[in-house]
Protein backbone atom coordinates (compact mmCIF):
# COMPACT_ATOMS: atom_id res chain seq x y z
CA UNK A 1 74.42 -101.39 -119.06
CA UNK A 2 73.25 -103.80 -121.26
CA UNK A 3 69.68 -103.28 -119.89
CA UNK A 4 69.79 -99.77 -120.52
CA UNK A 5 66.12 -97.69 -120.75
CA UNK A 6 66.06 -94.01 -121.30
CA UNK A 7 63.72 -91.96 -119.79
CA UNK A 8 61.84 -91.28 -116.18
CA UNK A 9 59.88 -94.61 -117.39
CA UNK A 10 62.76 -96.61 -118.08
CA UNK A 11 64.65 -95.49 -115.05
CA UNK A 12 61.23 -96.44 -112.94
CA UNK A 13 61.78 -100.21 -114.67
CA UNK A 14 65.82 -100.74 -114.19
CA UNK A 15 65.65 -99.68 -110.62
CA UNK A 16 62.62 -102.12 -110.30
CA UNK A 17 64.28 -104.79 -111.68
CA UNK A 18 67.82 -104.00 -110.10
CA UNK A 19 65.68 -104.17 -106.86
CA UNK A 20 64.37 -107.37 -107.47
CA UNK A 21 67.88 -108.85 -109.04
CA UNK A 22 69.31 -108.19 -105.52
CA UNK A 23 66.49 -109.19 -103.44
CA UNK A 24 66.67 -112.02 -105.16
CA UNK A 25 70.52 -112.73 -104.67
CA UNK A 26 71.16 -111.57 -101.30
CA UNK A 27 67.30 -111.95 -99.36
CA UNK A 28 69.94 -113.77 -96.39
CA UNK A 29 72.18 -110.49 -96.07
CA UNK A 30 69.49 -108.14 -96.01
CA UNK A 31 67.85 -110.75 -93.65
CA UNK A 32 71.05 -110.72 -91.21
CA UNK A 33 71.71 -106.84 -91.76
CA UNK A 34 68.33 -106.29 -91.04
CA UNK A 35 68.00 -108.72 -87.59
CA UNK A 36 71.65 -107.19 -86.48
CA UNK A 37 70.62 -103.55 -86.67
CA UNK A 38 67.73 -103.88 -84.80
CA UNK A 39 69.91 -105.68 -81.99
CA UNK A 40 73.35 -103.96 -82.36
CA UNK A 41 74.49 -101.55 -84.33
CA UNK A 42 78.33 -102.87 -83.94
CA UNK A 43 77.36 -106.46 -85.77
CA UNK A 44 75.88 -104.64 -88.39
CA UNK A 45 79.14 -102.59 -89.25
CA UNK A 46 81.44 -105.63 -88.79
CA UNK A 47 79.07 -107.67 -90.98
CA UNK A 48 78.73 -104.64 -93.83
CA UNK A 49 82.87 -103.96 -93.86
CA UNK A 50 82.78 -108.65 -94.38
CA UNK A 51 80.85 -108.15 -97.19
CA UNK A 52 82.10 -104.71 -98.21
CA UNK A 53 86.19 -106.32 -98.18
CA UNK A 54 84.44 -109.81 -99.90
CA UNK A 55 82.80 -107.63 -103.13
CA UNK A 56 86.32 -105.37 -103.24
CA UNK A 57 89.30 -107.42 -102.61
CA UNK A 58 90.85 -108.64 -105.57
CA UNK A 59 90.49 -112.84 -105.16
CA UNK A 60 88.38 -112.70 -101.95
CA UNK A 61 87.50 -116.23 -102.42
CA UNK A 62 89.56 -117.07 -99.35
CA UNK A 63 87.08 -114.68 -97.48
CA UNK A 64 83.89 -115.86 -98.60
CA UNK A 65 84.57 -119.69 -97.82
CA UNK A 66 86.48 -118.39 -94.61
CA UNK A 67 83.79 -116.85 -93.61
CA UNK A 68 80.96 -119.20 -95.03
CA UNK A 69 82.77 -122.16 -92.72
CA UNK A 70 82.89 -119.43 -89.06
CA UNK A 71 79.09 -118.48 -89.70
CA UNK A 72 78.45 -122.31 -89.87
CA UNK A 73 80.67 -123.33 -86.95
CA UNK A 74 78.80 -120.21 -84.98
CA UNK A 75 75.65 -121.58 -85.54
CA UNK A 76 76.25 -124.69 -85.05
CA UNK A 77 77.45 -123.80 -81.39
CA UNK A 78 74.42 -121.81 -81.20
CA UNK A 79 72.30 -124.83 -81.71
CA UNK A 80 74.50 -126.59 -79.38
CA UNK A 81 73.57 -124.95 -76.34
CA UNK A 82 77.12 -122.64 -76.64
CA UNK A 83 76.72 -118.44 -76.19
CA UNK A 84 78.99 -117.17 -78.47
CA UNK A 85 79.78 -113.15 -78.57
């Protein structure tokens, strides 16, 4: 709210740069949600209820390094030769 612009114009602007804010801070999820739902509709429900659970829950913290250290570990054994899922 504290970027606030009244108007058609200034609605055209703060969706522009509301568009660009998360582009900017999330290019990898929309990079993964993108890649999943062209291969499997499943992983991209499981991986949009992750991230849905790590915005909502109150101290999800646990979650995001949780999760941070199994995507690592997965591709890891990806690069490792391992078929995983």
């Amino acid at each position: 709210m504290a970027e606030w612009r009244s108007g058609l114009r200034g609605a055209l602007v703060m969706g522009v740069r509301h568009g660009l804010f998360c582009l900017g801070c999330c290019w990898a999820a929309m990079l993964l949600l993108f890649v999943l739902g062209v291969m499997n509709a499943v992983w991209i429900a499981v991986l949009a209820m992750f991230i849905l659970a790590e915005k909502t829950l109150p101290r999800s913290r646990w979650l995001s390094t949780t999760g941070g250290f199994v995507f690592i570990l997965w591709g890891v054994a990806l690069l490792l030769g391992g078929t995983i899922g």
